[in-house]
Protein backbone atom coordinates (compact mmCIF):
# COMPACT_ATOMS: atom_id res chain seq x y z
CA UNK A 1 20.56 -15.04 -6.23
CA UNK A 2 20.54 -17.37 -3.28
CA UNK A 3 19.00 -14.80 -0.24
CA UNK A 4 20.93 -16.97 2.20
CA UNK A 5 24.17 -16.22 0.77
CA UNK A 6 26.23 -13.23 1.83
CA UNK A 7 24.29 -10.07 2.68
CA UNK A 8 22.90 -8.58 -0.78
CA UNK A 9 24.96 -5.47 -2.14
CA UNK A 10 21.64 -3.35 -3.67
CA UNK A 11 22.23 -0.35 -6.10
CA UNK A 12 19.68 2.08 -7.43
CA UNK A 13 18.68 2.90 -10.98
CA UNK A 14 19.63 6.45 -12.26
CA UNK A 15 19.91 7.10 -16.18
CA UNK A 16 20.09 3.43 -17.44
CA UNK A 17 22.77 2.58 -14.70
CA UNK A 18 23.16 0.88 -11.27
CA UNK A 19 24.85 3.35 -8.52
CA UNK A 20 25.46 3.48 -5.20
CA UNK A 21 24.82 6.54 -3.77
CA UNK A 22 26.89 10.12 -4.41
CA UNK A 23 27.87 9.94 -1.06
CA UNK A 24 28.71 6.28 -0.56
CA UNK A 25 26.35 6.23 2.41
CA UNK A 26 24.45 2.87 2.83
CA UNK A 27 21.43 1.66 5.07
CA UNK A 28 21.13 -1.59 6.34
CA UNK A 29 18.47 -4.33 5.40
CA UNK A 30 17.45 -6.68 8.40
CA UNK A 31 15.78 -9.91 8.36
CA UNK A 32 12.94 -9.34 10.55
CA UNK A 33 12.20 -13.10 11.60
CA UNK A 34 15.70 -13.05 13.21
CA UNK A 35 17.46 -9.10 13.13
CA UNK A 36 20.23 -10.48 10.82
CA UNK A 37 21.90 -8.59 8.27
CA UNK A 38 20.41 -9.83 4.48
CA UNK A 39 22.09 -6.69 2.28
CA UNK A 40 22.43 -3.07 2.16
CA UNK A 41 20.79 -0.26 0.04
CA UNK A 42 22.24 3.21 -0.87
CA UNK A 43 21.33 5.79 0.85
CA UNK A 44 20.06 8.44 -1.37
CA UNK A 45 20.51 12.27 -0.76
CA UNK A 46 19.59 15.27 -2.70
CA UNK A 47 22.17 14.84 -4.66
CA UNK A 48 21.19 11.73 -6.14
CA UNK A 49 17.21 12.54 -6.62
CA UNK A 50 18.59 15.44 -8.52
CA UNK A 51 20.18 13.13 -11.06
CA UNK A 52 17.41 10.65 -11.31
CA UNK A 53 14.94 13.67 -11.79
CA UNK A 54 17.21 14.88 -14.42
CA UNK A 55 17.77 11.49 -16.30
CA UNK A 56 13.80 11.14 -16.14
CA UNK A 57 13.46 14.37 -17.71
CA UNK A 58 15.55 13.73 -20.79
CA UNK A 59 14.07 10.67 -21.33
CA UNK A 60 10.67 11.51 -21.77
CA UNK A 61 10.13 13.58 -24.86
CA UNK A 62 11.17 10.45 -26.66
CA UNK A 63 9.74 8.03 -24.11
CA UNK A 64 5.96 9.96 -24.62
CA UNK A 65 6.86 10.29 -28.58
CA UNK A 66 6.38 6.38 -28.63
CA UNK A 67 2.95 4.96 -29.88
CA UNK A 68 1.44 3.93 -27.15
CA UNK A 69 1.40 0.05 -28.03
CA UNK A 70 5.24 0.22 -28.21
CA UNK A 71 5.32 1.04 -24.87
CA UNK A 72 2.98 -0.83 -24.08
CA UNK A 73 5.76 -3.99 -25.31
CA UNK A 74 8.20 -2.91 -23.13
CA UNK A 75 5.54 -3.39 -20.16
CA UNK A 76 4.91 -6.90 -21.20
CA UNK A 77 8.38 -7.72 -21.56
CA UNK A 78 8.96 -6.21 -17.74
CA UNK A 79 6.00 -8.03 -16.48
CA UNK A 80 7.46 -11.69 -18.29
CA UNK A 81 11.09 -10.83 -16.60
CA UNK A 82 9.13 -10.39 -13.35
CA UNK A 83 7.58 -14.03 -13.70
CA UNK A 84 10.76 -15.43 -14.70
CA UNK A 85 12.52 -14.06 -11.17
CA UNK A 86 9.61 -14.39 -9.54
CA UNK A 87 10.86 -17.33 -7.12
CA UNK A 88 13.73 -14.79 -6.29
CA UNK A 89 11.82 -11.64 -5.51
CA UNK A 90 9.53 -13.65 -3.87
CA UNK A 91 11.98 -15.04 -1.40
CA UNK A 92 13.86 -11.73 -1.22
CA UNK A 93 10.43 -10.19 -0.55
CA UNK A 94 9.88 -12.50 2.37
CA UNK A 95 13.06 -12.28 4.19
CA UNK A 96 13.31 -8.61 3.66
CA UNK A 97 9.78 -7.63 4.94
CA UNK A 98 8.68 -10.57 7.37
CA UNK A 99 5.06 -11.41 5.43
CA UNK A 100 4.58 -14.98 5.05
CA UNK A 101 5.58 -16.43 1.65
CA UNK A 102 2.43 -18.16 0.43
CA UNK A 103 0.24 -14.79 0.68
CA UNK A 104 3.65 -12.83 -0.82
CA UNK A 105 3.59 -15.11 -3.75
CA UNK A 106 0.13 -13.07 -5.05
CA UNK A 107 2.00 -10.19 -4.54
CA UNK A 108 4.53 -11.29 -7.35
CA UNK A 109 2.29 -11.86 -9.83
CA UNK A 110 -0.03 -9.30 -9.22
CA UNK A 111 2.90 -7.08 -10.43
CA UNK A 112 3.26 -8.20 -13.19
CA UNK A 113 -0.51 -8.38 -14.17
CA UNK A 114 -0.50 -4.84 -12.90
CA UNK A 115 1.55 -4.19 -15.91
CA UNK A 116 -0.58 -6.10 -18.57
CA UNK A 117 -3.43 -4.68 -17.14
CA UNK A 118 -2.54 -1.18 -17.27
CA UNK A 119 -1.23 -1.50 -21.31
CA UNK A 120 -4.72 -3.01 -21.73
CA UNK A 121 -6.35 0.14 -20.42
CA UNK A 122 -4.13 2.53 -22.10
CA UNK A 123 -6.54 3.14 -25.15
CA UNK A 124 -9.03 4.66 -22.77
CA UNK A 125 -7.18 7.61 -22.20
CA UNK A 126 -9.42 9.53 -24.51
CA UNK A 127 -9.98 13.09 -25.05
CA UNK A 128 -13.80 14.76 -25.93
CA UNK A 129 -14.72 17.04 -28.15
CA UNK A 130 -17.00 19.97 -26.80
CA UNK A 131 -19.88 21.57 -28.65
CA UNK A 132 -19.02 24.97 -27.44
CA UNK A 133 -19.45 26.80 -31.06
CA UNK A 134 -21.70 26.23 -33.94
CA UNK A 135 -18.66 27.04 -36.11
CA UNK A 136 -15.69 25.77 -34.88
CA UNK A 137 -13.96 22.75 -33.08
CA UNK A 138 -13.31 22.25 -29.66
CA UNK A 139 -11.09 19.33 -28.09
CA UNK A 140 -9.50 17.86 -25.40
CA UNK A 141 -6.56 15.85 -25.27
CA UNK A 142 -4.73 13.95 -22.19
CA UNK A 143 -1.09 14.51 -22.06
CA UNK A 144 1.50 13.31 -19.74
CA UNK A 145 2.85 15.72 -16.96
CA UNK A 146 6.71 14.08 -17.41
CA UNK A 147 8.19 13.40 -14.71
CA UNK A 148 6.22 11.43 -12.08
CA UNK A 149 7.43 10.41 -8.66
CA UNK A 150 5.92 7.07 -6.52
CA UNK A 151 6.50 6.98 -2.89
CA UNK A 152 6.11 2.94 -1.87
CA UNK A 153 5.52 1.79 1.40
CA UNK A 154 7.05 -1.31 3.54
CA UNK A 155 4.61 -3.74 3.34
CA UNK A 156 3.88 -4.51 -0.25
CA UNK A 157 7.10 -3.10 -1.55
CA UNK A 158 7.35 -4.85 -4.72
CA UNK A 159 3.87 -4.64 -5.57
CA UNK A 160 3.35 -1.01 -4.91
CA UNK A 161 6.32 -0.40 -6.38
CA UNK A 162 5.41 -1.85 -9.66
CA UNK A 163 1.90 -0.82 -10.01
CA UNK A 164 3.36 2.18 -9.40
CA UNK A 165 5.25 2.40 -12.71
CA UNK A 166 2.68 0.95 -14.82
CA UNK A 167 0.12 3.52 -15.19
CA UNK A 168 2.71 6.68 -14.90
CA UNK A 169 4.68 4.67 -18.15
CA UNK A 170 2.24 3.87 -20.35
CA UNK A 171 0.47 7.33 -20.20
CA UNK A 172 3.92 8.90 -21.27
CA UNK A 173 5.60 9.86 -18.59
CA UNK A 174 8.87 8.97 -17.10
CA UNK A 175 9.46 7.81 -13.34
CA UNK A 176 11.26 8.34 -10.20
CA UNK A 177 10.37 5.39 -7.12
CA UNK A 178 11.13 5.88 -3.78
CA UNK A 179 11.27 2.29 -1.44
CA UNK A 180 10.82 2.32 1.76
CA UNK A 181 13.74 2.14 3.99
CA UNK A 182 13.71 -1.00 5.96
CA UNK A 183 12.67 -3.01 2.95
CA UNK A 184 14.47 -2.04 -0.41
CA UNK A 185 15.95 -5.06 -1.68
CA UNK A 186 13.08 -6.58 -4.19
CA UNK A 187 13.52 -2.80 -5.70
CA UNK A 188 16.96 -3.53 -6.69
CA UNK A 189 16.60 -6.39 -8.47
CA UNK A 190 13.37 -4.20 -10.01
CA UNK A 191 16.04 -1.82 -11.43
CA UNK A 192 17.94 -4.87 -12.79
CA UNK A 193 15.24 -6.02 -14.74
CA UNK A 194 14.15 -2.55 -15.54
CA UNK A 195 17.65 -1.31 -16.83
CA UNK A 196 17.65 -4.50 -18.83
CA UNK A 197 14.24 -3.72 -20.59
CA UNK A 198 13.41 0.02 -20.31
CA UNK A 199 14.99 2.72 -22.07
CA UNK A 200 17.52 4.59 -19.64
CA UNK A 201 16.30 7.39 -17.96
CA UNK A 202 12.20 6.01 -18.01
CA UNK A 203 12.35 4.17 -14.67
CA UNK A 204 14.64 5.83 -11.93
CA UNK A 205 14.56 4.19 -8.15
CA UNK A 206 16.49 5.95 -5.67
CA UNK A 207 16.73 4.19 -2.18
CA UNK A 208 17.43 6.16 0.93
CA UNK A 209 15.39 7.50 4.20
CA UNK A 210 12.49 9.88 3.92
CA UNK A 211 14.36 12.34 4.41
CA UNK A 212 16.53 13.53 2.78
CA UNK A 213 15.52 10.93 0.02
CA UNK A 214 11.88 11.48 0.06
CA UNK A 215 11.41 15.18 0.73
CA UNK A 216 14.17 15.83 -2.11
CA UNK A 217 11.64 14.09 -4.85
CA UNK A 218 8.21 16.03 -3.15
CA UNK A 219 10.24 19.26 -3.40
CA UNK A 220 11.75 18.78 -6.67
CA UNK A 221 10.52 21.54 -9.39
CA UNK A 222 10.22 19.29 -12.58
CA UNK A 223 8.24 16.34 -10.45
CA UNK A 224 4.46 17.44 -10.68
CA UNK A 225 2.97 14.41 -9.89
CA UNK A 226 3.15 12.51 -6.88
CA UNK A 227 1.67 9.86 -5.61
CA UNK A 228 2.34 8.54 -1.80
CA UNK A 229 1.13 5.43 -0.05
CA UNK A 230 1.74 5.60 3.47
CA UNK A 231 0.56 7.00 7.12
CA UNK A 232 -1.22 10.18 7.85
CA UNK A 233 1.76 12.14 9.52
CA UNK A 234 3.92 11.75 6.87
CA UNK A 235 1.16 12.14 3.89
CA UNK A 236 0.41 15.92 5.67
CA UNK A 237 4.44 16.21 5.38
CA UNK A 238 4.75 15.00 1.72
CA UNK A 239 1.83 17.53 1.08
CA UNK A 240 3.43 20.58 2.75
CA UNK A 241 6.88 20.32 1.44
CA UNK A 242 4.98 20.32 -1.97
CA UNK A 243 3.25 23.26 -1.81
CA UNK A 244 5.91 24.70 -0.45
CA UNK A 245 8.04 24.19 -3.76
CA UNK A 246 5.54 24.28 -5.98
CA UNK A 247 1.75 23.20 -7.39
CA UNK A 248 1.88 19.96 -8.04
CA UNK A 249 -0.81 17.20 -8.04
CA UNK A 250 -0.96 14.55 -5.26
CA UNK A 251 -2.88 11.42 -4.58
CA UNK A 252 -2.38 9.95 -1.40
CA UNK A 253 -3.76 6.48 0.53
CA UNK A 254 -3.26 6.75 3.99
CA UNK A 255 -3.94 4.84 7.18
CA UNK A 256 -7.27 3.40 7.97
CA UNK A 257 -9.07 2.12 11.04
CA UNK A 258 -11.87 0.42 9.70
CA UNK A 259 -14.85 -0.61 10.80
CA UNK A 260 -17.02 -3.91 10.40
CA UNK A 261 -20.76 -3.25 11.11
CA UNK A 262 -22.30 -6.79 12.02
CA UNK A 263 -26.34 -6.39 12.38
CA UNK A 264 -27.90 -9.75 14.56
CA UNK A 265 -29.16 -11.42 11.36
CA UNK A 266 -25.82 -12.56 10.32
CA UNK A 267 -24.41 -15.93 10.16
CA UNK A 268 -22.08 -16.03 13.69
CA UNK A 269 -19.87 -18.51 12.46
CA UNK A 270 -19.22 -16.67 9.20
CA UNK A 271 -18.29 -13.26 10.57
CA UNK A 272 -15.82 -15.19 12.82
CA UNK A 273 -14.39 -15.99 9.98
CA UNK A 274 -14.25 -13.15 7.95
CA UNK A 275 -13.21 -10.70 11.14
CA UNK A 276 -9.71 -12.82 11.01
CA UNK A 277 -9.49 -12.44 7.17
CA UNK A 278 -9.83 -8.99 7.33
CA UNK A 279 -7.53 -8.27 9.92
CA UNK A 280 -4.86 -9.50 7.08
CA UNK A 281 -2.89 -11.71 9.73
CA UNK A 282 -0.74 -12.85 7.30
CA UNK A 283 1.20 -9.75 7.15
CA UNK A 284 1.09 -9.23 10.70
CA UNK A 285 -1.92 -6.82 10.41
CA UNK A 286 0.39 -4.51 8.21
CA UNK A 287 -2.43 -3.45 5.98
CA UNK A 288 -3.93 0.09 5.90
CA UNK A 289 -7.48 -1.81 4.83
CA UNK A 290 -7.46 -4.04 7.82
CA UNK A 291 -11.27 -4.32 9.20
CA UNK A 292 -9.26 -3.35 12.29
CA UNK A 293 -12.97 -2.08 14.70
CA UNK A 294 -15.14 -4.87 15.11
CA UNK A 295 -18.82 -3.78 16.06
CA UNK A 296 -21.29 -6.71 16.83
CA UNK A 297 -24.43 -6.89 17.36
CA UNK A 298 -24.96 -7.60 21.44
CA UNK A 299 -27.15 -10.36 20.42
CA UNK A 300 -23.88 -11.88 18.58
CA UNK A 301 -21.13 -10.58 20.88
CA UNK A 302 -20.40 -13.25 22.79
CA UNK A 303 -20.77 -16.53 20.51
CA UNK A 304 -18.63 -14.26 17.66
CA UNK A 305 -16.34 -12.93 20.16
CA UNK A 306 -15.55 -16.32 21.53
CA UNK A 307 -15.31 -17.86 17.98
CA UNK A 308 -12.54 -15.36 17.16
CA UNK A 309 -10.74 -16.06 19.71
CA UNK A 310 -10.60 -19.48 19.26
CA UNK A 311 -9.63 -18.93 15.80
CA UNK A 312 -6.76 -16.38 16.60
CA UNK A 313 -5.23 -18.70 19.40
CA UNK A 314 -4.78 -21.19 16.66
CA UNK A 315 -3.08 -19.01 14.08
CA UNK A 316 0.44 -20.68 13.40
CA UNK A 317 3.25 -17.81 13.91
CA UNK A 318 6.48 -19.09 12.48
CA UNK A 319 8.84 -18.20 9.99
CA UNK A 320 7.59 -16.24 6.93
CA UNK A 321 9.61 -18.82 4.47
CA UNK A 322 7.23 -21.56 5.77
CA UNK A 323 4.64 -22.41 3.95
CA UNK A 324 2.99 -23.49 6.77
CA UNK A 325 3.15 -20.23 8.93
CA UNK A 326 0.00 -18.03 8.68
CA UNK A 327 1.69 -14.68 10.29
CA UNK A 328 5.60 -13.30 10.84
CA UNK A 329 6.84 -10.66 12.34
CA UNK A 330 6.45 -7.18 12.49
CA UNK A 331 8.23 -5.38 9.55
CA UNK A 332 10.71 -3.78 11.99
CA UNK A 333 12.06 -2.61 15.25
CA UNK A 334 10.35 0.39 15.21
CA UNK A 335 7.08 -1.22 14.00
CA UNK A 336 7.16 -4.19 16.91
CA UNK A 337 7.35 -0.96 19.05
CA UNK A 338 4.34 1.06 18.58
CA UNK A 339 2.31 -2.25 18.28
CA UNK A 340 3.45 -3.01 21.96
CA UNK A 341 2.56 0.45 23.05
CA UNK A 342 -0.97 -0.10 21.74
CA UNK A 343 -0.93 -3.61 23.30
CA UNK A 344 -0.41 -1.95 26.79
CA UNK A 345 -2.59 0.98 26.31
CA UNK A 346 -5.46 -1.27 25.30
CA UNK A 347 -4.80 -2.97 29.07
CA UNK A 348 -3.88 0.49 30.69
CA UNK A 349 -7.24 1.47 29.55
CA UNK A 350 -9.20 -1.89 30.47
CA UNK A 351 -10.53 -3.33 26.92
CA UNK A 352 -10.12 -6.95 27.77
CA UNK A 353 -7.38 -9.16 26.19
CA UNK A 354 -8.72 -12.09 24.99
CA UNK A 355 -6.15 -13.66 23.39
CA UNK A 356 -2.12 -12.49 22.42
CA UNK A 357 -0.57 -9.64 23.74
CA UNK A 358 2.64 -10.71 23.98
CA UNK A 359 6.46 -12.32 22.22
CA UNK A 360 5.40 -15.79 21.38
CA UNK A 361 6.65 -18.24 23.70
CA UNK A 362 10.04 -20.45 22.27
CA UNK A 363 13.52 -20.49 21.00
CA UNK A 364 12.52 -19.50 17.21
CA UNK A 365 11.32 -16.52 18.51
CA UNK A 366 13.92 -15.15 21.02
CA UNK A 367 14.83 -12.33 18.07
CA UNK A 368 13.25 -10.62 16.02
CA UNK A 369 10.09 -8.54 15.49
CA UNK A 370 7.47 -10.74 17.21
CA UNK A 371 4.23 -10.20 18.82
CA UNK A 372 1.29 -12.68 18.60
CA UNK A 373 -1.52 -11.99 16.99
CA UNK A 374 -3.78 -10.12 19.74
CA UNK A 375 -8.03 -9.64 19.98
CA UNK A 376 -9.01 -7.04 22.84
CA UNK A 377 -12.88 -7.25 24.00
CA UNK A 378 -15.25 -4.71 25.20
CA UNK A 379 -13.45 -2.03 23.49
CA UNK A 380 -14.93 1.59 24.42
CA UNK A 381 -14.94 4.66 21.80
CA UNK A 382 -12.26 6.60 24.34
CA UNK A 383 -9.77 4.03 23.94
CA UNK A 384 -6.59 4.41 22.25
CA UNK A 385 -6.80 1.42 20.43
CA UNK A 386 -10.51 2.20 19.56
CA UNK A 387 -9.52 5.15 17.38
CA UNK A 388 -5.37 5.42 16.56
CA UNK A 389 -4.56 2.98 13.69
CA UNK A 390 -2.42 0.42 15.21
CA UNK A 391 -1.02 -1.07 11.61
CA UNK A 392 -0.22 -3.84 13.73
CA UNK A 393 -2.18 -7.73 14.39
CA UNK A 394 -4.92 -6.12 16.73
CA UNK A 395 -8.55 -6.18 15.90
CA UNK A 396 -10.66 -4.24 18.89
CA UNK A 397 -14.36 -5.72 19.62
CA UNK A 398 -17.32 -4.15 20.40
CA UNK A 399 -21.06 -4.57 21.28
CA UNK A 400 -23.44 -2.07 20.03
CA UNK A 401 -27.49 -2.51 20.52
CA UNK A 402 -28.56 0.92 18.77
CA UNK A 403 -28.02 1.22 14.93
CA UNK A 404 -27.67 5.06 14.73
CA UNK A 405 -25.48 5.40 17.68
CA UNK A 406 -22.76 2.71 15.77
CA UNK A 407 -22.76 4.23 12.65
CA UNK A 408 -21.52 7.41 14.11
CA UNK A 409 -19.08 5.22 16.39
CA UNK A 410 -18.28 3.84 12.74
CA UNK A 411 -17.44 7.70 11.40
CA UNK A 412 -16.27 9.14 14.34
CA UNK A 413 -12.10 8.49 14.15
CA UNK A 414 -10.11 10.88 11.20
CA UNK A 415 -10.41 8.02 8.77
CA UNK A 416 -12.02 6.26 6.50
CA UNK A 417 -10.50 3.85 3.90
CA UNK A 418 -12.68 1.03 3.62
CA UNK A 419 -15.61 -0.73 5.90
CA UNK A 420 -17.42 -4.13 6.16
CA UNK A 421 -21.31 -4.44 6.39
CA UNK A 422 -22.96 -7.88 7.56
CA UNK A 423 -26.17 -8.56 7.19
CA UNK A 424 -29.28 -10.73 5.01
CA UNK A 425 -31.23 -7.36 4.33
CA UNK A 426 -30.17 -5.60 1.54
CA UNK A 427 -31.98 -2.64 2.57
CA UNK A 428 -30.49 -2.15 5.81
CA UNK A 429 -26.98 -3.16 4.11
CA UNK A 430 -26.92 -0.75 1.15
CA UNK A 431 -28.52 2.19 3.91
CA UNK A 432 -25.23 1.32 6.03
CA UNK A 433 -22.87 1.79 2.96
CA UNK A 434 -24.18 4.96 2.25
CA UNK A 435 -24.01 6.03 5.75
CA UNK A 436 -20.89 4.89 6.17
CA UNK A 437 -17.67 7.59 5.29
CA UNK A 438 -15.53 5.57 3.67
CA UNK A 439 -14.15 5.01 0.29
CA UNK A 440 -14.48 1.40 0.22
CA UNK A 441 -17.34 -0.75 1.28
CA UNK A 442 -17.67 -4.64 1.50
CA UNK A 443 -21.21 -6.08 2.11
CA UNK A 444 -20.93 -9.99 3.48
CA UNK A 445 -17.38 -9.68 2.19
CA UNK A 446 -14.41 -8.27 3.61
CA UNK A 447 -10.89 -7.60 2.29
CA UNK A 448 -11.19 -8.30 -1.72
CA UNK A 449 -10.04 -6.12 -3.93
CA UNK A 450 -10.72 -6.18 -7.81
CA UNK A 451 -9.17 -4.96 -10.86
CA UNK A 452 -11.26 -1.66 -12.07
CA UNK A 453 -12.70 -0.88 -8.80
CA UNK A 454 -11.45 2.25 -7.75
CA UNK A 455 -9.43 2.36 -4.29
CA UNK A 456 -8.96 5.18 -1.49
CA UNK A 457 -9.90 6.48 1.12
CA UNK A 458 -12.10 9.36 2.57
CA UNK A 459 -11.19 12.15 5.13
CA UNK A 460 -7.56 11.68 6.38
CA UNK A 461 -7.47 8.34 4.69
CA UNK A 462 -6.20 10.11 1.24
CA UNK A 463 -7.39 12.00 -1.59
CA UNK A 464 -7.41 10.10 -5.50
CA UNK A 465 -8.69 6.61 -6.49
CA UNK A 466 -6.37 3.66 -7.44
CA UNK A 467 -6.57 0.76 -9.46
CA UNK A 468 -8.81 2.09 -11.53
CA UNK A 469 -9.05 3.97 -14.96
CA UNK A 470 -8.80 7.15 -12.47
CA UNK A 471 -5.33 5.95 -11.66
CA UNK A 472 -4.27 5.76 -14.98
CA UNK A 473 -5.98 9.48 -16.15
CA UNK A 474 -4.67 11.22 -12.97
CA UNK A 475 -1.18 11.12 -14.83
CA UNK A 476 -2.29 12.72 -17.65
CA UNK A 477 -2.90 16.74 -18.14
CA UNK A 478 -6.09 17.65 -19.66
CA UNK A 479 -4.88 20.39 -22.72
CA UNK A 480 -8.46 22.02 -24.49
CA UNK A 481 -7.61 23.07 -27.94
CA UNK A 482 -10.17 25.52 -30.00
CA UNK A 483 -9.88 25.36 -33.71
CA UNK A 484 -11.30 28.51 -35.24
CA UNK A 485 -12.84 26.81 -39.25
């Protein structure tokens, strides 16, 4: 597919075959660099999720039947189609979200590990037996709950999107995906390749708008399990509408607005550097584990403060395909929006703008979704931007001077996905981490994630681990069976 030809015309997936929508109602997909039209996606209804949740529940009786290393083959062979359309879902993946290509391109293969790496872990699903009874057995055994649904978000769409088939398929069950709205296209060339490998019926993707789209699959009877990446609001949404159709089991990561604890023993230089890598630049700050609070020590303030902003002036905003571009634009209209309302509350309420703030300067960027990257200083706890995630390319600064008083600063907002601890003493780092109330914790690191280390977030952040072997069991059922000898 060549992504500057005509505007893409996207299906979904439903029972083995691409379809546009019941309704013939379509939404359109926007290049974010520049506002023009790339494709259009089907816009899903009721209707539709009704079909896909009915395809996915014929299909898997036989689907779970399968040994588990035969489904485990037709994971591989969907993770080597992946690689060998990798160069077109990564440039569709690009154009249709605005994240700059080189960091996108680990996004494309991580999907398809996410696949090899799930089959690999498949074995572990193991049941126990219980030594209730001198006389008689007692077992468990992990089952799938059948039909599973995936909610993916904008900014990793792909990604999410795959990962969130793998560990739903190989533990038996079948699967309906929801994209996100404003960036579905990479998902239609996913149902391509999956009604090309998968049996029909095992992988469903409907496209559409939240609602009615999204609330149809959360309310659906035979979908059990859900599993929702995404912001607060709607996560409280997705888990009212399910308990108002029914129990059903939810894992959510949410927003964060995370904090990065910098004691005056730390290299100044180094945390510079780190405080722009965790602020994930390179897609435009989109990134729920963004180190988005910076607290430094006063002793460090300045010399780090003035270091960042150095380093943030010289970030190269240009256009996502570019290899040489190190942020694009926001993901959309309504995105660019809220940043800018942050922007101005941040001066409103008289942090100090260092650097950014505003539409770069030029011709490239008279359209489209563009704000430079921004760093406020002497950021107060009342402040807007000092405790509302901004999911946007805005890290907040502060100076602290008493330890006790920052770790409740650091615990004090409704989140808490993931935090950053700097300092030489390991005593004072691993008290911080356990101090800390948040899911995730990086000591002199910030931003890495790695394969078996589970991922999510405490308070409103979310509830269930990812990317873990608790991923993969939270799709199973535990059944105990008692064998009277």
């Amino acid at each position: 597919m060549n992504v500057h030809a005509q505007p893409m015309k996207a299906h979904m997936l439903i029972g083995g075959d691409l379809v546009a929508g019941q309704a013939d109602n379509w939404l359109d997909s926007v290049n974010p660099a520049n506002e023009e039209k790339i494709g259009e996606v089907p816009a899903g209804d009721a209707a539709d999720v009704n079909k896909a949740v009915a395809a996915a529940e014929k299909a898997q009786p036989a689907w779970a039947a399968l040994d588990i290393k035969e489904r485990g083959k037709y994971l591989h062979k969907l993770a080597a189609r992946i690689r060998e359309r990798a160069d077109e879902l990564l440039r569709t993946e690009v154009i249709d979200t605005g994240n700059t290509i080189t960091k996108m391109k680990v996004d494309i293969s991580g999907a398809a590990e996410a696949l090899e790496w799930y089959t690999g872990l498949a074995i572990e699903m193991k049941g126990e037996t219980v030594p209730a009874s001198s006389k008689n057995l007692h077992i468990t055994v992990r089952e799938p709950y059948g039909v599973v649904a995936r909610i993916v978000p904008f900014n990793h769409p792909l990604s999410f999107a795959v990962r969130g088939l793998a560990g739903p398929l190989i533990a038996g069950n079948t699967v309906v995906i929801k994209p996100p709205e404003t960036s579905s296209l990479s998902a239609s060339i996913l149902a391509e390749m999956s009604r090309e490998i998968m049996p029909p019926g095992t992988v469903n993707i409907v496209t559409g708008n939240g609602m009615p789209a999204g609330d149809a699959i959360v309310r659906h009877p035979k979908v059990k399990r859900i599993a929702f990446t995404g912001s607060v609001p709607t996560g409280m949404l997705i888990q009212r509408s399910a308990a108002e159709s029914g129990i059903k089991a939810l894992t959510l990561e949410l927003g964060g607005k995370n904090p990065f604890i910098v004691y005056p023993d730390a290299d100044a230089d180094k945390v510079a550097d780190a405080a722009v890598a965790g602020m994930n630049f390179a897609w435009s700050g989109q990134s729920c584990g963004s180190t988005s609070r910076l607290m430094l020590h006063e002793s460090l303030y300045s010399k780090v403060l003035d270091g960042i902003t150095e380093r943030v002036a010289a970030i190269k905003v240009g256009d996502p395909l570019d290899p040489k571009s190190q942020m694009g634009p926001m993901n959309s209209k309504r995105q660019l929006e809220r940043v800018n309302s942050m922007i101005q509350s941040g001066i409103k309420d008289g942090a100090k703008l260092m650097v950014g703030g505003k539409r770069p300067a030029g011709k490239d960027f008279e359209r489209g979704y563009w704000v430079e990257p921004t760093v406020f200083g002497d950021v107060h706890p009342q402040m807007r931007i000092a405790r509302e995630e901004i999911f946007g390319p805005v890290l907040s600064v502060f100076s602290w001077r008493d330890e006790e008083a920052t770790i409740e600063l650091a615990n004090s907002v409704e989140y808490g996905l993931t935090a950053a601890v700097w300092t030489n003493d390991i005593k004072r780092a691993l008290n911080a981490a356990r101090k800390v109330q948040s899911g995730m914790v990086w000591v002199n690191g910030v931003g890495n994630h790695f394969k078996g280390t589970p991922y999510g977030g405490y308070k409103n952040s979310g509830v269930g681990r990812e990317s873990c072997l608790e991923e993969l069991l939270s799709y199973t059922e535990i059944k105990t069976i008692q064998i009277f000898l």
